[in-house]
PDB file of N, CA and C in Angstrom:
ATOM      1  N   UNK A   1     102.055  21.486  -3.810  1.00  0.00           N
ATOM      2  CA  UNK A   1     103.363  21.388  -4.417  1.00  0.00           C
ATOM      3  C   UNK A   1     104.288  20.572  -3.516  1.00  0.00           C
ATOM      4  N   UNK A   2     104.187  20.888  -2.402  1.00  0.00           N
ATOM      5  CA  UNK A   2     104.715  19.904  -1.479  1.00  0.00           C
ATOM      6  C   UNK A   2     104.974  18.274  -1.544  1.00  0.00           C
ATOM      7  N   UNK A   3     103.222  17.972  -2.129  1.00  0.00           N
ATOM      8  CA  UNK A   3     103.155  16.729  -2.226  1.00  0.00           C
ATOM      9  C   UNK A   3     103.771  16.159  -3.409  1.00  0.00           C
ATOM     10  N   UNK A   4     104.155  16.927  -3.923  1.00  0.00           N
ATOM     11  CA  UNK A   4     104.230  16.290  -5.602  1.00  0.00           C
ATOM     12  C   UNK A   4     105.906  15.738  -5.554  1.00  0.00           C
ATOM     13  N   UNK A   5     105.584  14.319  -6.150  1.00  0.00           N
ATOM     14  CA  UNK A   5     107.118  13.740  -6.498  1.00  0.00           C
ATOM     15  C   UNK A   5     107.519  14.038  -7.648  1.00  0.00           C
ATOM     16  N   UNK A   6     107.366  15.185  -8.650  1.00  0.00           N
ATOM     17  CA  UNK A   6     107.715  15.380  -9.958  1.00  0.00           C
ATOM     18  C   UNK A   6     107.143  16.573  -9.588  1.00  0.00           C
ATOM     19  N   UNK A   7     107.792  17.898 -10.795  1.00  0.00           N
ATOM     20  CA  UNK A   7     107.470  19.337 -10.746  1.00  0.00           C
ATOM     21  C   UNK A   7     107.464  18.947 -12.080  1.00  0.00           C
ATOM     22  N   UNK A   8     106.327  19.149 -13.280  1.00  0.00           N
ATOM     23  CA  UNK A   8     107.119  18.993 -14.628  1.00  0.00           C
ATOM     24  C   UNK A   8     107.002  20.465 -15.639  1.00  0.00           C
ATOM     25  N   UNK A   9     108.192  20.853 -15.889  1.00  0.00           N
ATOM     26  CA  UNK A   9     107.671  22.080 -17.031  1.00  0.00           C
ATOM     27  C   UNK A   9     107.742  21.918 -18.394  1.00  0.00           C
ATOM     28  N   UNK A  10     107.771  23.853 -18.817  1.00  0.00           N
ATOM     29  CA  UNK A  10     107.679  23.032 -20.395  1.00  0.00           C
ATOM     30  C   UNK A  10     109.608  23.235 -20.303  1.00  0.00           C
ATOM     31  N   UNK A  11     110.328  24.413 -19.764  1.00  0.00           N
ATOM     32  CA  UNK A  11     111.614  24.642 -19.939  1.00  0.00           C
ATOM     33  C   UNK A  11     111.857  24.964 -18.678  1.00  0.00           C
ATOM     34  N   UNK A  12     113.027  24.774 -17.900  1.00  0.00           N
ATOM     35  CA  UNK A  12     113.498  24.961 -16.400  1.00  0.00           C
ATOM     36  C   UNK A  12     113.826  26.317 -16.416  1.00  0.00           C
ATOM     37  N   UNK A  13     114.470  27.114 -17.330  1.00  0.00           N
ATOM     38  CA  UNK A  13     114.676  28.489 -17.107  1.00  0.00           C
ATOM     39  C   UNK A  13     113.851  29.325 -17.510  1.00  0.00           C
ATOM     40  N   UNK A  14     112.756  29.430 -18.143  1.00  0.00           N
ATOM     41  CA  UNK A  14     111.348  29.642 -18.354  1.00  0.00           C
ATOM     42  C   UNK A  14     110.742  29.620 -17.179  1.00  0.00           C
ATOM     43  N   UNK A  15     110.684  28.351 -16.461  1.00  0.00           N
ATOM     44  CA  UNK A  15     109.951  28.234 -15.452  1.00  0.00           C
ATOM     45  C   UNK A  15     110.449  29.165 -14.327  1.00  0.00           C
ATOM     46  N   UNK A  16     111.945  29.087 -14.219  1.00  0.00           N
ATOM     47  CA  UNK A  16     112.482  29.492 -13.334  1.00  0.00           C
ATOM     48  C   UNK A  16     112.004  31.850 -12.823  1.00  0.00           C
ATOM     49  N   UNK A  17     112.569  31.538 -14.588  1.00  0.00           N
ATOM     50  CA  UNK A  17     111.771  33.637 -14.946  1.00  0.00           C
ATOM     51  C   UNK A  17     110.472  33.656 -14.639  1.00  0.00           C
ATOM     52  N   UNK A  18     109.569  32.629 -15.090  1.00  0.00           N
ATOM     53  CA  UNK A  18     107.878  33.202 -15.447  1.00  0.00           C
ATOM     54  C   UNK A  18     107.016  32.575 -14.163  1.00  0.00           C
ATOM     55  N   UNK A  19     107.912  31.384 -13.766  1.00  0.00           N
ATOM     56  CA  UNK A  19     106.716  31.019 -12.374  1.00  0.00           C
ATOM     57  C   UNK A  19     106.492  31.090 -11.129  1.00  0.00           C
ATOM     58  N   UNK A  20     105.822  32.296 -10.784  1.00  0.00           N
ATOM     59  CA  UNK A  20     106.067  32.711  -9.347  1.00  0.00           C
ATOM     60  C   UNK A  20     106.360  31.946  -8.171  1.00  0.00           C
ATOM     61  N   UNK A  21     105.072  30.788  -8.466  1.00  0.00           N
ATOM     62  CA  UNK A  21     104.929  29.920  -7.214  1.00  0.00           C
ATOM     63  C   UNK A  21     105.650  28.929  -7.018  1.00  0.00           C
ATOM     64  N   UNK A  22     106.893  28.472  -8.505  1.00  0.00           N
ATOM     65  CA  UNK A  22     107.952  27.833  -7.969  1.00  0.00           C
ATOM     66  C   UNK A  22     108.982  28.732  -7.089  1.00  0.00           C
ATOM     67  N   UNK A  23     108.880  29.862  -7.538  1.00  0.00           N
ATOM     68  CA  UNK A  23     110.255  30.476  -6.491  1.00  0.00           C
ATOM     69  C   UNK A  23     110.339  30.366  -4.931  1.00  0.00           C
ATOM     70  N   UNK A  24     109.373  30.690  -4.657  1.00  0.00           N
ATOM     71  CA  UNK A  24     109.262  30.518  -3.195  1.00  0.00           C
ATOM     72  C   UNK A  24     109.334  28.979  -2.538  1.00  0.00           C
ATOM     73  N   UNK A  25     109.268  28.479  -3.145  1.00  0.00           N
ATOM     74  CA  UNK A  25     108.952  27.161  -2.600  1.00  0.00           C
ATOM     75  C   UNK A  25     110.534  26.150  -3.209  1.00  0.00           C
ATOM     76  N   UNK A  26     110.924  26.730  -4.094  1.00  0.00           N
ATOM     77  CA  UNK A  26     112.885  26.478  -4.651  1.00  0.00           C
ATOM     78  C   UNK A  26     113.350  27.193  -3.162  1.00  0.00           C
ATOM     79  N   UNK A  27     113.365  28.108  -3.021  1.00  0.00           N
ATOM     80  CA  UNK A  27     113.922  29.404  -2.116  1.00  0.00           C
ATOM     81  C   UNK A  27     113.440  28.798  -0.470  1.00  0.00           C
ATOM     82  N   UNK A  28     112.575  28.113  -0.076  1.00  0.00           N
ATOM     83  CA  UNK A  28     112.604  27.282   1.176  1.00  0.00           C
ATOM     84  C   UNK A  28     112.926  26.023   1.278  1.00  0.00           C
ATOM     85  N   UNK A  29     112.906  25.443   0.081  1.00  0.00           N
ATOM     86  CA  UNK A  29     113.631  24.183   0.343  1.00  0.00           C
ATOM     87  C   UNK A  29     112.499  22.962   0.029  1.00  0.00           C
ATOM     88  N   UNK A  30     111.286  23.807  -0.034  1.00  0.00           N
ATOM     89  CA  UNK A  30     109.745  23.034  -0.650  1.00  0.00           C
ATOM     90  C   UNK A  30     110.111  21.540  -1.767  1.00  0.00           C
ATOM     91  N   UNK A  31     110.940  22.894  -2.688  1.00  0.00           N
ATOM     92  CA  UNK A  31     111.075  22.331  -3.754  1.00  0.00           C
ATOM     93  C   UNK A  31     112.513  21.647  -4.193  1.00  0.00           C
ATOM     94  N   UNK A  32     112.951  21.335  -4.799  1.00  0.00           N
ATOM     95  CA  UNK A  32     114.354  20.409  -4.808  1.00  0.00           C
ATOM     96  C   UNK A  32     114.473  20.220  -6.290  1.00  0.00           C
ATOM     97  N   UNK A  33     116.007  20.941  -6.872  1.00  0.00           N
ATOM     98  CA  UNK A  33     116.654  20.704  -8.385  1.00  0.00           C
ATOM     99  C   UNK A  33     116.286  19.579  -9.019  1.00  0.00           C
ATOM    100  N   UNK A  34     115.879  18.296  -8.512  1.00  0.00           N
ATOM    101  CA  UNK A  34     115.624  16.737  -9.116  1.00  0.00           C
ATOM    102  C   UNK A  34     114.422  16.352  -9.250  1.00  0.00           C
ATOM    103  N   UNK A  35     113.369  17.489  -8.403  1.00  0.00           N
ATOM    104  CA  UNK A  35     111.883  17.529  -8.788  1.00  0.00           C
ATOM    105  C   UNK A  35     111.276  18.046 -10.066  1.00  0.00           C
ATOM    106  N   UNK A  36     112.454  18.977 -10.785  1.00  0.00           N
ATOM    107  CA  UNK A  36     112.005  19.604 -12.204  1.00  0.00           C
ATOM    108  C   UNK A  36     112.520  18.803 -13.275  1.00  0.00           C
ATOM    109  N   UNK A  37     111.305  18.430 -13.826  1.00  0.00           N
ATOM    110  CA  UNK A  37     111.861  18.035 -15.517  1.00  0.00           C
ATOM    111  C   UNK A  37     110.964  18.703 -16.152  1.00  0.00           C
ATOM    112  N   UNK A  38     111.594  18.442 -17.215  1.00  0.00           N
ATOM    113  CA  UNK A  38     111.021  19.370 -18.852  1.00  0.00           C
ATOM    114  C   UNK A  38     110.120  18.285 -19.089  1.00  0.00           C
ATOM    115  N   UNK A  39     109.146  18.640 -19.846  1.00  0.00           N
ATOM    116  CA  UNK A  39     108.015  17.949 -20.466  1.00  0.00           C
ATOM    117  C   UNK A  39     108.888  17.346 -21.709  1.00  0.00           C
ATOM    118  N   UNK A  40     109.590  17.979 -22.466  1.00  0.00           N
ATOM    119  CA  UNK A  40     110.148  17.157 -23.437  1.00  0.00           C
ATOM    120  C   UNK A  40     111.000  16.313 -23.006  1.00  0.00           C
ATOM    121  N   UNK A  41     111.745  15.805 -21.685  1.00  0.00           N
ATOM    122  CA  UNK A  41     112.590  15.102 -21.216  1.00  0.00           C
ATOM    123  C   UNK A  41     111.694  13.540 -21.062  1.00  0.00           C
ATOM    124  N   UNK A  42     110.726  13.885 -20.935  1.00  0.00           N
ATOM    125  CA  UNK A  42     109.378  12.723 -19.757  1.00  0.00           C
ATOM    126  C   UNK A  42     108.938  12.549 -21.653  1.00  0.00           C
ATOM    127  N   UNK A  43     108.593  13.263 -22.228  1.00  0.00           N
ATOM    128  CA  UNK A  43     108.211  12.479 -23.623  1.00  0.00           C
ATOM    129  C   UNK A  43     108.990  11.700 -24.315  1.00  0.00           C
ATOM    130  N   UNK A  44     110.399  12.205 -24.230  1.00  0.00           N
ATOM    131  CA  UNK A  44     111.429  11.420 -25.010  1.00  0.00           C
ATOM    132  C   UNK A  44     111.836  10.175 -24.179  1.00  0.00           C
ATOM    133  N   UNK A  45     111.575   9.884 -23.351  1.00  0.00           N
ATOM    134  CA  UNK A  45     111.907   9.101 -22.025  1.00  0.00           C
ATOM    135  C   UNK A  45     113.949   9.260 -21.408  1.00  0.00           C
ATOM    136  N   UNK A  46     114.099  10.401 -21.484  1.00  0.00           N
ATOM    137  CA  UNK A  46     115.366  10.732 -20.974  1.00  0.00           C
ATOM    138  C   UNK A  46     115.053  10.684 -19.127  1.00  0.00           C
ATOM    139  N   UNK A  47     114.137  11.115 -18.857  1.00  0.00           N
ATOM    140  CA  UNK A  47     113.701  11.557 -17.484  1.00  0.00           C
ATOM    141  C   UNK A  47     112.210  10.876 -17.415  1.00  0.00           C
ATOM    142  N   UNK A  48     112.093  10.581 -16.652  1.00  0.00           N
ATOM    143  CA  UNK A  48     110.704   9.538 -15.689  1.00  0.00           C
ATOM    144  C   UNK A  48     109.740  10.356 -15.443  1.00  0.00           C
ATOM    145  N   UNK A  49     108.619  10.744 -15.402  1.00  0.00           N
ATOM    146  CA  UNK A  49     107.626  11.319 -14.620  1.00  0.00           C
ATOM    147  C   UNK A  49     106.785  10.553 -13.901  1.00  0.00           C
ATOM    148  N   UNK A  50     105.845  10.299 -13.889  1.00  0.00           N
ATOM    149  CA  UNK A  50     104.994   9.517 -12.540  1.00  0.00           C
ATOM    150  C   UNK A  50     105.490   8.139 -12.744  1.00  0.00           C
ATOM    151  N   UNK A  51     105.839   7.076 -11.555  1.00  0.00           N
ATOM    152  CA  UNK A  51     106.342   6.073 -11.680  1.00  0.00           C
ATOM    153  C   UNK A  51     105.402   4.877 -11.069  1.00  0.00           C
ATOM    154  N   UNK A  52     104.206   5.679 -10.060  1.00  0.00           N
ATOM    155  CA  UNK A  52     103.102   4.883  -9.505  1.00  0.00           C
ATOM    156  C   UNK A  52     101.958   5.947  -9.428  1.00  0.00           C
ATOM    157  N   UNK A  53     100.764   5.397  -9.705  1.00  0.00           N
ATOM    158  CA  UNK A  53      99.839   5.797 -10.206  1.00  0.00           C
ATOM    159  C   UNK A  53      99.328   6.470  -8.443  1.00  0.00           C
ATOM    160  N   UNK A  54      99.917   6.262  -7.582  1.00  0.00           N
ATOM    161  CA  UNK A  54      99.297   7.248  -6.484  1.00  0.00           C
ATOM    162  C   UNK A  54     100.490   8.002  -6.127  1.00  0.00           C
ATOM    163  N   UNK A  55     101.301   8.470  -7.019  1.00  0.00           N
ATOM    164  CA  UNK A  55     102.414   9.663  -7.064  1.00  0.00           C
ATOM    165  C   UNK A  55     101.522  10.754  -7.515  1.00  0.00           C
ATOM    166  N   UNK A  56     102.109  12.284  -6.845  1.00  0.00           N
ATOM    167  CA  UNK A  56     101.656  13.101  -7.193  1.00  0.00           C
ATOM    168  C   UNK A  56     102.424  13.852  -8.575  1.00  0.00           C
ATOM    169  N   UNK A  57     102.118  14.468  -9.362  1.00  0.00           N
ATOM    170  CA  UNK A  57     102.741  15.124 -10.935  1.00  0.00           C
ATOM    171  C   UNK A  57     101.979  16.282 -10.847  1.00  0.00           C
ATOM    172  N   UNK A  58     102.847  17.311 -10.778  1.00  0.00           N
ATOM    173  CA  UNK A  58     102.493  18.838 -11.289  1.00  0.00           C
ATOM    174  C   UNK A  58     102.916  19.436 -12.066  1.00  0.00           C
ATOM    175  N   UNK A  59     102.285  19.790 -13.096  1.00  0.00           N
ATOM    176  CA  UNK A  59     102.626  20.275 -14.722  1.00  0.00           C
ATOM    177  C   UNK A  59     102.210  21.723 -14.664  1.00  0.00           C
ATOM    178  N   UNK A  60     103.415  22.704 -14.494  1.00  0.00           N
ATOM    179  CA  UNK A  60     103.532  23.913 -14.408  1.00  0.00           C
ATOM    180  C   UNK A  60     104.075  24.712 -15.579  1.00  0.00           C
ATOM    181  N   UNK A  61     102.939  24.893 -16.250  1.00  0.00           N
ATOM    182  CA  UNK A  61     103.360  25.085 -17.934  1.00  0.00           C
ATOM    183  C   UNK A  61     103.288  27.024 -18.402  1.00  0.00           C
ATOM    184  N   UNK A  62     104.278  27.014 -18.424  1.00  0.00           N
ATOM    185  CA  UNK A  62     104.416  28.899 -19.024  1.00  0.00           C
ATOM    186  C   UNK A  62     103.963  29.010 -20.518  1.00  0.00           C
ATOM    187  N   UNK A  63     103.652  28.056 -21.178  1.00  0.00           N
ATOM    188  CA  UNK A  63     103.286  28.104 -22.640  1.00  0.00           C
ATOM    189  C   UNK A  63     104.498  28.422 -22.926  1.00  0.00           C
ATOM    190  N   UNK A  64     105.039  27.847 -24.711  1.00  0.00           N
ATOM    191  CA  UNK A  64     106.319  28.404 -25.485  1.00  0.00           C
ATOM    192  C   UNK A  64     105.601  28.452 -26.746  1.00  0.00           C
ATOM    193  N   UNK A  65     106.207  28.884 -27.188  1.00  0.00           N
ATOM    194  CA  UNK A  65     105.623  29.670 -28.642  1.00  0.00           C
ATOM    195  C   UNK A  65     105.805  28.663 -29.801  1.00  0.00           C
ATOM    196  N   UNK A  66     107.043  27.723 -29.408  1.00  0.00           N
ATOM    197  CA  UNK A  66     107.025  26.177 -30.199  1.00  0.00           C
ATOM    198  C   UNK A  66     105.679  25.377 -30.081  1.00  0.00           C
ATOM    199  N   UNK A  67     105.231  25.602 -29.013  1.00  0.00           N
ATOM    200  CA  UNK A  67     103.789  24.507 -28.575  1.00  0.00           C
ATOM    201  C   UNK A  67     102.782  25.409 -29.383  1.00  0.00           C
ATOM    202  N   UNK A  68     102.326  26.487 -29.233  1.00  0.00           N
ATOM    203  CA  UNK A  68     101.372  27.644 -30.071  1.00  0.00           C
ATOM    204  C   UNK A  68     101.131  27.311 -31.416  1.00  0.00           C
ATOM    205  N   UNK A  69     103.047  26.952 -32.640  1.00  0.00           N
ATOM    206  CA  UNK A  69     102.979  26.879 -33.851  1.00  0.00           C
ATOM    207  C   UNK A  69     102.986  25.516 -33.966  1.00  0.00           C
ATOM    208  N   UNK A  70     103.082  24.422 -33.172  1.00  0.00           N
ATOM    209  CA  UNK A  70     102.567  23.034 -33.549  1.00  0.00           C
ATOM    210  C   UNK A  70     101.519  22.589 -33.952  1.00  0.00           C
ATOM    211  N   UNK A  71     100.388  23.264 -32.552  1.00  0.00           N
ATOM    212  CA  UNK A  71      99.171  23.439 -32.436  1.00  0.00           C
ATOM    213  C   UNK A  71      98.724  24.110 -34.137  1.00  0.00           C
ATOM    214  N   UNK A  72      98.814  25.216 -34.294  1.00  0.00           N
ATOM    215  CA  UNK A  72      98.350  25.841 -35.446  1.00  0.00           C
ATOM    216  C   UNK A  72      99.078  25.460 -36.329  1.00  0.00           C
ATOM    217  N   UNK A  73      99.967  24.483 -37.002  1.00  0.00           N
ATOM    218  CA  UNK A  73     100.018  23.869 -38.088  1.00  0.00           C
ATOM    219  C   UNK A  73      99.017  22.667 -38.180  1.00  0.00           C
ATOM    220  N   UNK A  74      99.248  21.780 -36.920  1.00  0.00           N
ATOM    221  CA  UNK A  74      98.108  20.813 -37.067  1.00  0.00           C
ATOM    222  C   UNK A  74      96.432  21.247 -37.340  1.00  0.00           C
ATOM    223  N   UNK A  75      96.100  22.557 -36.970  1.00  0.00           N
ATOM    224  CA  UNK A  75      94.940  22.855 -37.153  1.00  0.00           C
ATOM    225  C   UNK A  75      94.457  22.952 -38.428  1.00  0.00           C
ATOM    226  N   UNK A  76      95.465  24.097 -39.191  1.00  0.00           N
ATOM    227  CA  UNK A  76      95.617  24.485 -40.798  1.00  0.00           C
ATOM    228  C   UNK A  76      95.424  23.186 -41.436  1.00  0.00           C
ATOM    229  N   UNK A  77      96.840  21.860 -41.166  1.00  0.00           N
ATOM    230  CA  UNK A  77      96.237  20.908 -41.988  1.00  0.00           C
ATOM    231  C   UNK A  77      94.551  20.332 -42.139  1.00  0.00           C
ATOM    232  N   UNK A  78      94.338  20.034 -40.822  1.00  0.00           N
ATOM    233  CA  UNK A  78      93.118  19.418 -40.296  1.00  0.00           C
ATOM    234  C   UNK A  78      91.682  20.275 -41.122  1.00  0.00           C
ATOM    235  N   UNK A  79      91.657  21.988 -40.835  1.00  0.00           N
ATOM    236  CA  UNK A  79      90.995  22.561 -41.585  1.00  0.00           C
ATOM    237  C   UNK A  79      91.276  22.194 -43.267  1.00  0.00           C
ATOM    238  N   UNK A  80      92.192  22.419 -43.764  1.00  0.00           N
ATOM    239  CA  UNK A  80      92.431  21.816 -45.342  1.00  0.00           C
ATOM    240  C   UNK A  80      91.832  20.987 -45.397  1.00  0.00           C
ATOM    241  N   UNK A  81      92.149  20.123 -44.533  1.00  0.00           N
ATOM    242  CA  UNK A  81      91.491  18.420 -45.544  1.00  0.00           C
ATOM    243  C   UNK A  81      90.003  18.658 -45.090  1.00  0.00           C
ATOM    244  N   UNK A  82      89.285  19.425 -44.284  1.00  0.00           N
ATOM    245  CA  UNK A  82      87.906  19.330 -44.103  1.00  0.00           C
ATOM    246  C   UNK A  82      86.899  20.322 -44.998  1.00  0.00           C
ATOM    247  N   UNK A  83      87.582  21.173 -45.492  1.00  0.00           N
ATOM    248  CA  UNK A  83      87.509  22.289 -46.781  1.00  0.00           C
ATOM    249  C   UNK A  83      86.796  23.311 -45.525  1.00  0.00           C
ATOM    250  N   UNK A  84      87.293  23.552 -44.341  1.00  0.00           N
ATOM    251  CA  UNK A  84      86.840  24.673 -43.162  1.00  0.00           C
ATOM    252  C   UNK A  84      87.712  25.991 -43.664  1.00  0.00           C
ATOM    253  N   UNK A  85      87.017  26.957 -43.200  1.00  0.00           N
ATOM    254  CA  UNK A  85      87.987  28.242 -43.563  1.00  0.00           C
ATOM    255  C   UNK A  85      88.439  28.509 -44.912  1.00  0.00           C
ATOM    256  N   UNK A  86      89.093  29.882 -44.930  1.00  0.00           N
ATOM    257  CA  UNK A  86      89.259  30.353 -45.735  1.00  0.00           C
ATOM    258  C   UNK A  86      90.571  31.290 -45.960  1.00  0.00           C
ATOM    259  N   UNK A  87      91.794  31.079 -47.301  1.00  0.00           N
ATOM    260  CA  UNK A  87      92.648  31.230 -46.885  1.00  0.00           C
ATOM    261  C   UNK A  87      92.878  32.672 -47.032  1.00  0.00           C
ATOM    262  N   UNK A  88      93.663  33.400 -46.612  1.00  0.00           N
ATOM    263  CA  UNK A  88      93.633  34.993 -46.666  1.00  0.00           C
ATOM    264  C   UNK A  88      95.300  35.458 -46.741  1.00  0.00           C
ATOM    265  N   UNK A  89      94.854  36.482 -47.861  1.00  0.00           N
ATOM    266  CA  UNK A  89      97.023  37.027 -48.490  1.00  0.00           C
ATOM    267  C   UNK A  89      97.280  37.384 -47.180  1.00  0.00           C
ATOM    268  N   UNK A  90      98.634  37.158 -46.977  1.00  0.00           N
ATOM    269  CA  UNK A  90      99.648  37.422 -46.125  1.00  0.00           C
ATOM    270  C   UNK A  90     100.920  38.262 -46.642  1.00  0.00           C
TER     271      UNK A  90
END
């Protein structure tokens, strides 16, 4: 973690509650407020993530429950159009 010029998560206060091994390393000084971006910041290009290919990037991901139901809508479609599965009352 040390080495890394980017910390990237999925949410900073997420990360901040759920990830142990950033705290300690925020809390000595390891780590630094301008090393965290959001994964959606680096996709939208608001915020930079690796800028040279021998930079280090650490993707410290707590899972969100938005990423879970993306995932499983794209699946549902994907199964539909392949006639996989079977649908069941809800």
């Amino acid at each position: 973690m040390r080495r890394a010029g980017v910390v990237c998560v999925d949410s900073r206060a997420t990360a901040l509650r759920e990830a142990g091994d950033l705290l300690p390393a925020l809390e000595k000084g390891r780590l630094h407020e301008g090393q965290r971006v959001e994964l959606g910041e680096v996709l939208c290009g608001a915020r930079t993530g690796r800028t040279d290919p021998e930079r280090i990037t650490l993707f410290e991901s707590q899972g969100m429950a938005i990423q879970d139901l993306a995932v499983a809508v794209r699946l549902v479609v994907l199964a539909r159009q392949q006639g996989l599965g079977m649908e069941l009352p809800y």
